[in-house]
Protein backbone atom coordinates (compact mmCIF):
# COMPACT_ATOMS: atom_id res chain seq x y z
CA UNK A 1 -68.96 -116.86 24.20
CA UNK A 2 -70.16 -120.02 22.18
CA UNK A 3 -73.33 -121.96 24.14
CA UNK A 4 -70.44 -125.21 24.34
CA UNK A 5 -68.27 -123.32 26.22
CA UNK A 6 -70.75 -122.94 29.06
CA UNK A 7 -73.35 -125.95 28.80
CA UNK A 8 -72.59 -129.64 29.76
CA UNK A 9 -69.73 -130.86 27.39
CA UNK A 10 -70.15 -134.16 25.38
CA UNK A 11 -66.84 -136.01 25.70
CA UNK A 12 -65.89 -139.13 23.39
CA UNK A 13 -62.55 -140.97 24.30
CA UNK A 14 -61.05 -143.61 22.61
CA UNK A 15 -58.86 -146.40 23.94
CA UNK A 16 -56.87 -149.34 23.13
CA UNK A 17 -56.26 -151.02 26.43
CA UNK A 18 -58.03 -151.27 30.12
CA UNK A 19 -55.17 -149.15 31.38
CA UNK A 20 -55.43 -146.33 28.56
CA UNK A 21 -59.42 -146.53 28.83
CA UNK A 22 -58.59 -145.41 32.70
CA UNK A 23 -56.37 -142.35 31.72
CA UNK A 24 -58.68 -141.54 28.92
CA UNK A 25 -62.25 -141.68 30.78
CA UNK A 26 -60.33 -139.87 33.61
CA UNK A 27 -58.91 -137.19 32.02
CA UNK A 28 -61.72 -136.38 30.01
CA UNK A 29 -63.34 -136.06 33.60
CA UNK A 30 -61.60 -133.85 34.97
CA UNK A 31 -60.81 -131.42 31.90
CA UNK A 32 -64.73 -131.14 31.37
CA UNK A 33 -65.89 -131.77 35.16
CA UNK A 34 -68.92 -129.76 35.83
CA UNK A 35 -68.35 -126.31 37.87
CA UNK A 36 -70.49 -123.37 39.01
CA UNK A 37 -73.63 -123.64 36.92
CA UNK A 38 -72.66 -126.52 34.34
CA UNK A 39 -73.60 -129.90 35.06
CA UNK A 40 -71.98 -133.24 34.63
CA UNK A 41 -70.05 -134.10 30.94
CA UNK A 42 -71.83 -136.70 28.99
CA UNK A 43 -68.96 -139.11 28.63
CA UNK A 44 -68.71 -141.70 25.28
CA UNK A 45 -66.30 -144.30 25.40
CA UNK A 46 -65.22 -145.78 22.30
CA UNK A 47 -62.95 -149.30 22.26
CA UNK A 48 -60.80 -150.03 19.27
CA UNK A 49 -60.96 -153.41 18.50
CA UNK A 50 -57.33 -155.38 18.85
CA UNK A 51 -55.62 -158.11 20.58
CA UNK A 52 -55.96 -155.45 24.07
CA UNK A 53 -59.77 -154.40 23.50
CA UNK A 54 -60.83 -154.55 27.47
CA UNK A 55 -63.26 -156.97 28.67
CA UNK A 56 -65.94 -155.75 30.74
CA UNK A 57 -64.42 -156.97 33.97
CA UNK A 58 -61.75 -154.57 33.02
CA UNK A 59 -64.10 -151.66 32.03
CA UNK A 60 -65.59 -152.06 35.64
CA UNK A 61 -62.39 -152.59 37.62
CA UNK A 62 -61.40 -149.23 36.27
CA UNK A 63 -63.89 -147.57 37.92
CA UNK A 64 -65.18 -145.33 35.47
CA UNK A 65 -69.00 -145.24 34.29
CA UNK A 66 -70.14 -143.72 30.86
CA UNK A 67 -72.93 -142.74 29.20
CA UNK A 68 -72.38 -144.99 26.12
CA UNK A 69 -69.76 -147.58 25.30
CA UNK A 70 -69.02 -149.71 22.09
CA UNK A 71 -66.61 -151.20 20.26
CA UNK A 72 -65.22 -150.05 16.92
CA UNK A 73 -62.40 -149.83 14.12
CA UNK A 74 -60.74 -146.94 13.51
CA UNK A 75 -62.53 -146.44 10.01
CA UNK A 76 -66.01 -146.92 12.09
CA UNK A 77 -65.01 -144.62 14.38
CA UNK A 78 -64.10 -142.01 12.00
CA UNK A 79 -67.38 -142.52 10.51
CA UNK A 80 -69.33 -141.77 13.62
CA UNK A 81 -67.55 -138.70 13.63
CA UNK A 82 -68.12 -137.27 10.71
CA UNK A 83 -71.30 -135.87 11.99
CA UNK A 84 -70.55 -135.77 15.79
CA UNK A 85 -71.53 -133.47 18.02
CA UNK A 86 -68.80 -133.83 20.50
CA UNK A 87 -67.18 -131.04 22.29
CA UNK A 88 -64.16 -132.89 23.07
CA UNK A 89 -61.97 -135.90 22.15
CA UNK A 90 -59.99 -138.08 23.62
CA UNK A 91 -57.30 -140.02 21.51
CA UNK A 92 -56.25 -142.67 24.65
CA UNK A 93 -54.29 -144.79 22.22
CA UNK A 94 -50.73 -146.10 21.14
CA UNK A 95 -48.76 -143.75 19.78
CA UNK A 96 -49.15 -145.24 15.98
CA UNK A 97 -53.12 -145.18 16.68
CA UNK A 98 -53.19 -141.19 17.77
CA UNK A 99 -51.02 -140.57 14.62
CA UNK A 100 -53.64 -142.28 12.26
CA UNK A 101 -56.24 -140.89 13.64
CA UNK A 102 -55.04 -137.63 13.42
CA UNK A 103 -54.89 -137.67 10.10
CA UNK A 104 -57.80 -139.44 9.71
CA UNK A 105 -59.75 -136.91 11.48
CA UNK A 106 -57.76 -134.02 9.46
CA UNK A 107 -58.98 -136.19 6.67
CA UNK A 108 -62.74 -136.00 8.02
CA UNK A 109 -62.72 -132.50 9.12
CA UNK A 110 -61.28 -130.87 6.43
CA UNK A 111 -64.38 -128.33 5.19
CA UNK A 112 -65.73 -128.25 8.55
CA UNK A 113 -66.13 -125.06 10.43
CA UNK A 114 -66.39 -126.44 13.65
CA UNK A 115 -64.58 -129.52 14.95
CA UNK A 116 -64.19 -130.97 18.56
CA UNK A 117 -61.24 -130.24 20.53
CA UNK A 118 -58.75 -132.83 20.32
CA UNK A 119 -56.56 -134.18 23.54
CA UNK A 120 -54.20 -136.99 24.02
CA UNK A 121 -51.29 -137.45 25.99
CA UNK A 122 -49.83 -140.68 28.27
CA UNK A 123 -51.19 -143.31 30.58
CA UNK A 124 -48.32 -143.04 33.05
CA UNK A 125 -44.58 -142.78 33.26
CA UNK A 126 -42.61 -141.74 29.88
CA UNK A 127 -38.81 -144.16 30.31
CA UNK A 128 -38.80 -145.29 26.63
CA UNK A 129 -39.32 -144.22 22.94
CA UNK A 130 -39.69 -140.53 23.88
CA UNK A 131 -38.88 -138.67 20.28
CA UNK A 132 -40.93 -141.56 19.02
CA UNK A 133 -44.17 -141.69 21.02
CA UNK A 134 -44.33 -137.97 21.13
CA UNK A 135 -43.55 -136.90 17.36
CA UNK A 136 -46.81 -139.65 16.71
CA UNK A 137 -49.05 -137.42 18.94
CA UNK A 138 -48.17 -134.21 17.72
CA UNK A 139 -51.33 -132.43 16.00
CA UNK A 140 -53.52 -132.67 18.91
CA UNK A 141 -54.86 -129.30 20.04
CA UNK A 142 -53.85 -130.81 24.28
CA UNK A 143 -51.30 -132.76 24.33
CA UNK A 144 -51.16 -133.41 27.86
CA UNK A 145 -48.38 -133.97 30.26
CA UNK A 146 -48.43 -135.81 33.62
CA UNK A 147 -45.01 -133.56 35.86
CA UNK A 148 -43.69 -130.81 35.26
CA UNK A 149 -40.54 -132.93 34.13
CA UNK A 150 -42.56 -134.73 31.53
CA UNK A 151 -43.98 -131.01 30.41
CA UNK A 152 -40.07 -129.51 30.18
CA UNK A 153 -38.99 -133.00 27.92
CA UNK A 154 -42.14 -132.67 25.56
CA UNK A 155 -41.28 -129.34 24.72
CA UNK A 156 -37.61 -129.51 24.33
CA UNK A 157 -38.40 -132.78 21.79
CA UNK A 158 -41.11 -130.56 19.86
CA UNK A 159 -38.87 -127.57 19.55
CA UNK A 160 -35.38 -129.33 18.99
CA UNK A 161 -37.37 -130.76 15.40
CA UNK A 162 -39.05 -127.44 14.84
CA UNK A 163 -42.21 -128.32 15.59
CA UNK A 164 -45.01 -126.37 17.40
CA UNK A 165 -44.50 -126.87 21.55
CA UNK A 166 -47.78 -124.89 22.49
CA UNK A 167 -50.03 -127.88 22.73
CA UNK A 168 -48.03 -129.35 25.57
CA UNK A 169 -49.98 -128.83 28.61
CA UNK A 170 -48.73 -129.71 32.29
CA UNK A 171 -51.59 -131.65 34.25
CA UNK A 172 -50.83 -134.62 36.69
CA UNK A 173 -52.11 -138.59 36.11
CA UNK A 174 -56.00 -138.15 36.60
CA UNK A 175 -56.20 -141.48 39.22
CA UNK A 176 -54.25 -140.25 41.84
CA UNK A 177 -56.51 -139.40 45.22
CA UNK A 178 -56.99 -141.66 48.10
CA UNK A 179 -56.73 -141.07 51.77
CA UNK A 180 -53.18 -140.39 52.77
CA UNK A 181 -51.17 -142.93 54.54
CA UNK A 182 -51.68 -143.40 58.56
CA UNK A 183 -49.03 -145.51 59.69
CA UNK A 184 -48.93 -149.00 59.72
CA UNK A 185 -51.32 -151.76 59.92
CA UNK A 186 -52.33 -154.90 61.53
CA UNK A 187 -51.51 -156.87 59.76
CA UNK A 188 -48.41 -155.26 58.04
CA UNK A 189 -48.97 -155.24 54.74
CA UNK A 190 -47.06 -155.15 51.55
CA UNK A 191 -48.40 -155.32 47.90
CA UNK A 192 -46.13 -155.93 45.00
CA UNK A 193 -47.38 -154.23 41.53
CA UNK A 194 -46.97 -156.40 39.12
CA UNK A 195 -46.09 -155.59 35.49
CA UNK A 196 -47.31 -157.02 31.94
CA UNK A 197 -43.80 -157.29 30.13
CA UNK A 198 -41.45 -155.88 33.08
CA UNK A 199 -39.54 -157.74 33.93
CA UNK A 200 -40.04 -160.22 30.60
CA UNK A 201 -37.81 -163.67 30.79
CA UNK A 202 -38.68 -166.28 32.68
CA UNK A 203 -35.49 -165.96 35.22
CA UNK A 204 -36.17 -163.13 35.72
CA UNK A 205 -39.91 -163.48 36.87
CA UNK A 206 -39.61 -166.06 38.57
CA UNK A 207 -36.96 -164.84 40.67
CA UNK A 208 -38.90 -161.68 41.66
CA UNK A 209 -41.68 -164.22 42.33
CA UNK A 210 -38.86 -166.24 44.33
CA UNK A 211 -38.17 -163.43 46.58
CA UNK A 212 -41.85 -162.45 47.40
CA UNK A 213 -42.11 -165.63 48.53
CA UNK A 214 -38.70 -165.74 50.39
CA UNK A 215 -40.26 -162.10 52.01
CA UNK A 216 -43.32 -163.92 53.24
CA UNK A 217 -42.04 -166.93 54.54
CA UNK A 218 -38.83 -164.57 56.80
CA UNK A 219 -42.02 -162.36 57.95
CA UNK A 220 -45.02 -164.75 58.61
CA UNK A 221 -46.61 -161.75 60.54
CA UNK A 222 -46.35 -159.75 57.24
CA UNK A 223 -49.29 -160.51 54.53
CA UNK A 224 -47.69 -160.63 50.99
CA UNK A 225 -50.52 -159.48 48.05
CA UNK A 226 -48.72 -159.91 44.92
CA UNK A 227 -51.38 -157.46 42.49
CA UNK A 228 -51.98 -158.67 39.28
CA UNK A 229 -53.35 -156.48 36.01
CA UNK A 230 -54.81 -159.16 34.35
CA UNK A 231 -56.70 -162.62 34.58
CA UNK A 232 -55.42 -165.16 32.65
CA UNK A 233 -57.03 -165.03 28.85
CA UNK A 234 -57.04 -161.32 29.52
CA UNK A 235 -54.66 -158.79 27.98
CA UNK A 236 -53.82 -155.28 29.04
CA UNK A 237 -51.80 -152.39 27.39
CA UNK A 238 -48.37 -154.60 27.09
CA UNK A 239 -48.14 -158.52 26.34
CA UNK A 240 -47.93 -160.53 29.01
CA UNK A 241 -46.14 -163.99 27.70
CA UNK A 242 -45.18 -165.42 31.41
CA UNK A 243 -48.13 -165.06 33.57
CA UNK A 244 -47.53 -164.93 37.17
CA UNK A 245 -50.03 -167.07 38.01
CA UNK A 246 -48.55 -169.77 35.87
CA UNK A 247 -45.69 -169.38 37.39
CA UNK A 248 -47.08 -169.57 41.17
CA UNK A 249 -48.39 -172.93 40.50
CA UNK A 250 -45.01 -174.37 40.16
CA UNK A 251 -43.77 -173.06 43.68
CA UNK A 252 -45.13 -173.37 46.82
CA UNK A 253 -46.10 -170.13 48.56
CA UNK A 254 -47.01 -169.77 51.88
CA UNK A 255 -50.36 -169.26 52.99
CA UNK A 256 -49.85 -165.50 54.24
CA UNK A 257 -49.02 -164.37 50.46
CA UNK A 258 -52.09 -163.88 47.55
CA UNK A 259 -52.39 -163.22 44.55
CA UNK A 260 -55.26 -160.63 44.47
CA UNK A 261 -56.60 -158.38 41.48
CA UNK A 262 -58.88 -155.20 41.36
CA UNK A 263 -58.82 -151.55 41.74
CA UNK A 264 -55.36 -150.03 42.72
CA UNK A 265 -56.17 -147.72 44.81
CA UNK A 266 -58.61 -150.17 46.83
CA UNK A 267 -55.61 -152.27 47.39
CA UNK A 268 -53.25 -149.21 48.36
CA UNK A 269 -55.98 -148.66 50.99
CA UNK A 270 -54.48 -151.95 52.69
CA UNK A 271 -50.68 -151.02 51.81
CA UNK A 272 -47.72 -150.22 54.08
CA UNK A 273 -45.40 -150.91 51.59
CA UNK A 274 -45.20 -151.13 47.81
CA UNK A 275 -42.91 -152.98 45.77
CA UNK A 276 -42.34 -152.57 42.45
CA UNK A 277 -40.01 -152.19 39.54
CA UNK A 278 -41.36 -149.39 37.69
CA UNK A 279 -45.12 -149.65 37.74
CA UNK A 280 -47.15 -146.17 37.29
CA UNK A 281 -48.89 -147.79 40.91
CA UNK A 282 -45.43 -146.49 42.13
CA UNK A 283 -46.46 -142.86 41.80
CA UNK A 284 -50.36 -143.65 43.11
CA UNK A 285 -47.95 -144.68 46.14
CA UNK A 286 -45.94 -141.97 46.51
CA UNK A 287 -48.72 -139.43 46.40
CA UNK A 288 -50.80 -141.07 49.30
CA UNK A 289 -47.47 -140.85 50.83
CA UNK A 290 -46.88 -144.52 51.57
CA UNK A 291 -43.09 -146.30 51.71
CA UNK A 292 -42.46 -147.33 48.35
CA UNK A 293 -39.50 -149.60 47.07
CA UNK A 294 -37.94 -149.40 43.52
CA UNK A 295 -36.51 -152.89 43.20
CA UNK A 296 -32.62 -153.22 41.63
CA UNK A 297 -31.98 -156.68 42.24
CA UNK A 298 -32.03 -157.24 38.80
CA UNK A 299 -30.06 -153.83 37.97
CA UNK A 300 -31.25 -150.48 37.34
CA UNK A 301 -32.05 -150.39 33.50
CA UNK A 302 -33.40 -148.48 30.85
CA UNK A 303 -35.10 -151.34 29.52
CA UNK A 304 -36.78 -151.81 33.05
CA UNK A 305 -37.97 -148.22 33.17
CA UNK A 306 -36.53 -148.27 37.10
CA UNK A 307 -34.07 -145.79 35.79
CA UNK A 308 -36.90 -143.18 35.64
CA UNK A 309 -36.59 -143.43 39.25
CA UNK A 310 -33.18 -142.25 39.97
CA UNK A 311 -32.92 -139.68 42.65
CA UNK A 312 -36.38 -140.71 43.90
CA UNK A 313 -35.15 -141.94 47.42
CA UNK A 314 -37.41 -145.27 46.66
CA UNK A 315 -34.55 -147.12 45.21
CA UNK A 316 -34.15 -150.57 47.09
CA UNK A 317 -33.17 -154.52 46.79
CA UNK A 318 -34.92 -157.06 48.50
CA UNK A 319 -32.45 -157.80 51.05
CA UNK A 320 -32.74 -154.72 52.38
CA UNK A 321 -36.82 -154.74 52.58
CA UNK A 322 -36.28 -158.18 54.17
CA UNK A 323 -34.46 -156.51 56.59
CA UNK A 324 -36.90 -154.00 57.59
CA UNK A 325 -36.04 -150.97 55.38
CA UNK A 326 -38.52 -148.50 54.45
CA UNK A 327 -37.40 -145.86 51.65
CA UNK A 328 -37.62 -142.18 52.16
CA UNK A 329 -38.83 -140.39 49.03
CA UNK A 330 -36.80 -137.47 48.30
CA UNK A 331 -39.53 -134.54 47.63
CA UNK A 332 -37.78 -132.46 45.15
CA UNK A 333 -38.18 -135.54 43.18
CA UNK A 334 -41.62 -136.24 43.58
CA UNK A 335 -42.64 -132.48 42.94
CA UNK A 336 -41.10 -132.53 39.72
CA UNK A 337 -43.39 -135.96 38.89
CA UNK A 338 -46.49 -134.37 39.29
CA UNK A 339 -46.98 -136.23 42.89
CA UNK A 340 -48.24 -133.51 44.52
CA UNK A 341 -48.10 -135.56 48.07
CA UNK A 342 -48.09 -132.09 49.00
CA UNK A 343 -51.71 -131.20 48.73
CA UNK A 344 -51.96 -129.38 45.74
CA UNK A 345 -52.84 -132.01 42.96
CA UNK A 346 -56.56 -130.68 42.65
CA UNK A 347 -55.62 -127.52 40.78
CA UNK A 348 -53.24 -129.74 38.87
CA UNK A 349 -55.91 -129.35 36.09
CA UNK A 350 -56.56 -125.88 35.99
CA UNK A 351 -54.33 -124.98 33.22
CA UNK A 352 -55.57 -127.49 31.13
CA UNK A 353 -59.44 -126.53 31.57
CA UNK A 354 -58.46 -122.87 30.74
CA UNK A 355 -56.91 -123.96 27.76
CA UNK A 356 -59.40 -125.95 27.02
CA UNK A 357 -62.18 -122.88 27.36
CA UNK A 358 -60.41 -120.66 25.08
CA UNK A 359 -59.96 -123.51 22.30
CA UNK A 360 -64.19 -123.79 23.14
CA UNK A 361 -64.78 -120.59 22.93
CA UNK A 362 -63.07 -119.90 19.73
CA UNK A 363 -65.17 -119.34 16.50
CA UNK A 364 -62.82 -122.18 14.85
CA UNK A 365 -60.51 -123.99 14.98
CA UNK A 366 -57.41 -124.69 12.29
CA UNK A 367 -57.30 -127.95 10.66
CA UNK A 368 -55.37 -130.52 13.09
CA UNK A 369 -51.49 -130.44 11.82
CA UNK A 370 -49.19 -133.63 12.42
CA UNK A 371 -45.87 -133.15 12.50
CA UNK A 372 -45.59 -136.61 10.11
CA UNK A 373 -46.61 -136.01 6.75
CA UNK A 374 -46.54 -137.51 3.43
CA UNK A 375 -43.71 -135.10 2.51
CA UNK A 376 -41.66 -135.46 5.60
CA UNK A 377 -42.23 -139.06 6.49
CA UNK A 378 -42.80 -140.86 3.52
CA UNK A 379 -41.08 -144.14 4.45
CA UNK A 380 -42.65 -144.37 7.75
CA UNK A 381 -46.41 -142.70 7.45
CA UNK A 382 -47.89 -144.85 5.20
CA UNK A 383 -47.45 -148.00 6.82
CA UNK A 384 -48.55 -146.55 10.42
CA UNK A 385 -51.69 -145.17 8.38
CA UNK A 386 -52.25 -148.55 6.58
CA UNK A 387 -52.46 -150.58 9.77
CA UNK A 388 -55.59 -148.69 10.68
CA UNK A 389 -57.40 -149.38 7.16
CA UNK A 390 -55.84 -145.93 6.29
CA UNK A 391 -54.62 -144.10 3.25
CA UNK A 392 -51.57 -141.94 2.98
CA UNK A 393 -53.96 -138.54 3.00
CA UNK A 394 -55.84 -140.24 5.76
CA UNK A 395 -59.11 -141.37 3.59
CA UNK A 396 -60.34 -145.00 4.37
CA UNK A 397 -59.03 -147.75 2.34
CA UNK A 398 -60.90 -149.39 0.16
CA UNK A 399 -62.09 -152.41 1.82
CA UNK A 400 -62.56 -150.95 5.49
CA UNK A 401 -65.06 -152.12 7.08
CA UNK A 402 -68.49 -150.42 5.42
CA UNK A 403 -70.80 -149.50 8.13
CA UNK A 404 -70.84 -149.49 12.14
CA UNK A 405 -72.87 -152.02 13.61
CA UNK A 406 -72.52 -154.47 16.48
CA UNK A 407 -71.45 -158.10 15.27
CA UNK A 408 -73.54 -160.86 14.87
CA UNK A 409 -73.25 -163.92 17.46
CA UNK A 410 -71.36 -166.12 14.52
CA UNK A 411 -68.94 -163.31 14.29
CA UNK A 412 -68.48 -162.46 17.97
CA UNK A 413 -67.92 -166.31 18.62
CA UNK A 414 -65.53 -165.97 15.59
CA UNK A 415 -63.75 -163.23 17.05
CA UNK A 416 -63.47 -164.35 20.73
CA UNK A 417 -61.65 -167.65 19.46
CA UNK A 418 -59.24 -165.30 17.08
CA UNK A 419 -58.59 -163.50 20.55
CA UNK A 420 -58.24 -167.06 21.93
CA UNK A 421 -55.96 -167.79 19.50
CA UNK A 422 -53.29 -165.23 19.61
CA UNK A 423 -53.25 -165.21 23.46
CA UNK A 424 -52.07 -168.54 23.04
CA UNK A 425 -50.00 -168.56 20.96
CA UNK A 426 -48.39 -165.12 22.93
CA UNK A 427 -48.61 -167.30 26.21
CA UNK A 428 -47.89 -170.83 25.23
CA UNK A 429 -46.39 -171.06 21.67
CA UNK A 430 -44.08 -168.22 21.32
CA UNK A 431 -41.93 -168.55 24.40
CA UNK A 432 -41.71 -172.44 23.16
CA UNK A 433 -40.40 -171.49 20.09
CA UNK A 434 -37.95 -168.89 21.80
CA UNK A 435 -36.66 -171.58 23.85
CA UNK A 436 -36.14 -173.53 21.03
CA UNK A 437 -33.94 -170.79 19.22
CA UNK A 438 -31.93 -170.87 22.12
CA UNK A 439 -30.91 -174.21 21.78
């Protein structure tokens, strides 16, 4: 058996967003945790620069340490792995940014013997762009599925376009854990999960915002923590034009509702009841086993992801919260999501680590094989490819950036004010101009 398959592993993940860094870092945990006689991974992290790149309040609130962290493009990044000697690798990324670097890397890696093992898969729930986000991953050697429903669909897409399904791995979403609800508190206390871009208008935000308030006010006994993702300036995985915190300021809420941030599970530690319209936190809920409400006051939707919890039990409007309901999950339902409010979410991983060995142990491995290629794709390929500094046989473009270095303070205070920029422009401008068009 190679030495790698038995010594400490050397992880690298790469991420987009604060949310994907989480899934990444944590997954790469778990699939290369110590056991027996090996110690610890050594854990990389690797940031790609964009509008989402975390900042490091982010990085800590997700509660993951590494060995190493720095920020690159995806041409640097190839570049530092062109002579890596990483066991494993983490593509924690869009769907477009796994499918360039796949072929970047087959690029990279194409006369090499031995290559790292290459996992990627989603930071939470999977309502929208299925075909799509999956077809970009495919060519991964894991790629990884949170519920057994999620590891049926990913198959059944893969297959039904004649690609290879045997990379599809059933594991569970690595953050779940906490101690398991006790009953309720004093004070009573319900937390609503907020979302980036879900709901999106204004009406609509405001009038969830409307009815937290409303909640607060008809139970003063109650504390109301309306949990945010992001501080303003800050972006996370999805664009977030309507802060709520903007939109607080124009109301009046009562003193026994907050707006709080931090770690999810630190606030779940406080919950009795979450609220929510289809935030992953749902499912961190569910599996501590604490009442959880699916809101349809504003319908259920596709293009709210609440539809993904049909059949959950967990479906509920605010009237009837304000009344005193509390949801009953139905279990059949949460079993097939990879819950496991059951107890058995630690060997939720197993099958993946075994995998995971064997692809380790194995003398080589085959070049990495997209299902999008220049043949197949030929309208679509080259543009995802481009917007990485990519060409169509995944070789940097001429142009990409030439070496990997941290930025000079002229060009960090350059690129903080870009960020600047475009947030305001996202948050300020664009909703302006929307208006306007709807005049």
């Amino acid at each position: 058996m190679p030495a790698r398959a038995t010594r400490a592993l050397r992880v690298a993940v790469l991420a987009d967003s604060d949310t994907r860094w989480k899934w990444g870092a944590l997954t790469a945990q778990r699939l290369a945790q110590g056991g027996g006689d090996r110690p610890a991974p050594r854990l990389d992290g690797f940031l790609l620069r964009g509008r989402a790149t975390p900042t490091a309040r982010q990085l800590t609130e997700a509660g993951v340490r590494a060995d190493s962290v720095g920020e690159v493009t995806a041409p640097e990044f190839l570049r530092i792995m062109r002579d890596t000697d990483h066991d494993v690798l983490v593509l924690a990324l869009v769907g477009g940014g796994v499918q360039a670097l796949l072929h970047g890397l087959r690029h990279l890696w194409r006369d090499r013997p031995h290559r790292p093992v290459v996992v990627t898969g989603y930071v939470g729930i999977v309502y929208e762009k299925l075909a799509d986000g999956l077809l970009l991953r495919h060519g991964a050697d894991l790629v990884l599925a949170n519920s057994r429903q999620d590891a049926e669909r990913f198959r059944a897409v893969y297959e039904g376009v004649g690609a290879d399904a045997g990379a599809v791995t059933e594991v569970a979403l690595p953050f779940l854990g906490g101690a398991p609800y006790a009953g309720p508190r004093e004070p009573y206390t319900v937390v609503f999960a907020a979302q980036p871009s879900v709901p999106e208008s204004r009406k609509d935000r405001t009038y969830v915002l409307e009815r937290l308030i409303r909640h607060a006010r008809t139970h003063p006994e109650r504390e109301v923590l309306l949990k945010l993702r992001s501080r303003p300036g800050e972006h996370t995985t999805h664009i977030e034009e309507l802060p709520y915190q903007k939109l607080a300021q124009r109301l009046d809420p009562p003193p026994n509702l907050r707006l709080v941030y931090g770690h999810m599970g630190e606030v779940l530690d406080r919950a009795d009841l979450l609220v929510t319209v289809s935030s992953t936190a749902a499912l961190e809920s569910l599996h501590r086993r604490i009442p959880t409400a699916i809101l349809t006051d504003l319908g259920v939707r596709e293009s709210l992801g609440n539809h993904h919890f049909i059949g959950s039990g967990c479906l509920a409007s605010f009237d009837q919260l304000d009344a005193g309901h509390r949801p009953e999950p139905n279990p059949e339902w949460t079993a097939r999501q990879g819950v496991a409010a059951d107890g058995t979410y630690e060997p939720a991983f197993d099958a993946a680590r075994e995998r995971l060995l064997e692809l380790l142990s194995a003398p080589g491995l085959p070049p990495l094989t997209p299902y999008y290629t220049p043949d197949t794709a030929p309208g679509y390929l080259p543009g995802i490819l481009a917007r990485h500094h990519l060409a169509p046989d995944g070789s940097p473009l001429p142009g990409a950036p030439a070496a990997h270095r941290r930025p000079g303070p002229l060009r960090r205070i350059v690129r903080r004010a870009a960020r600047g920029a475009y947030r305001h422009g996202v948050q300020r401008v664009a909703p302006v101009v929307r208006r306007m068009g709807e005049l």
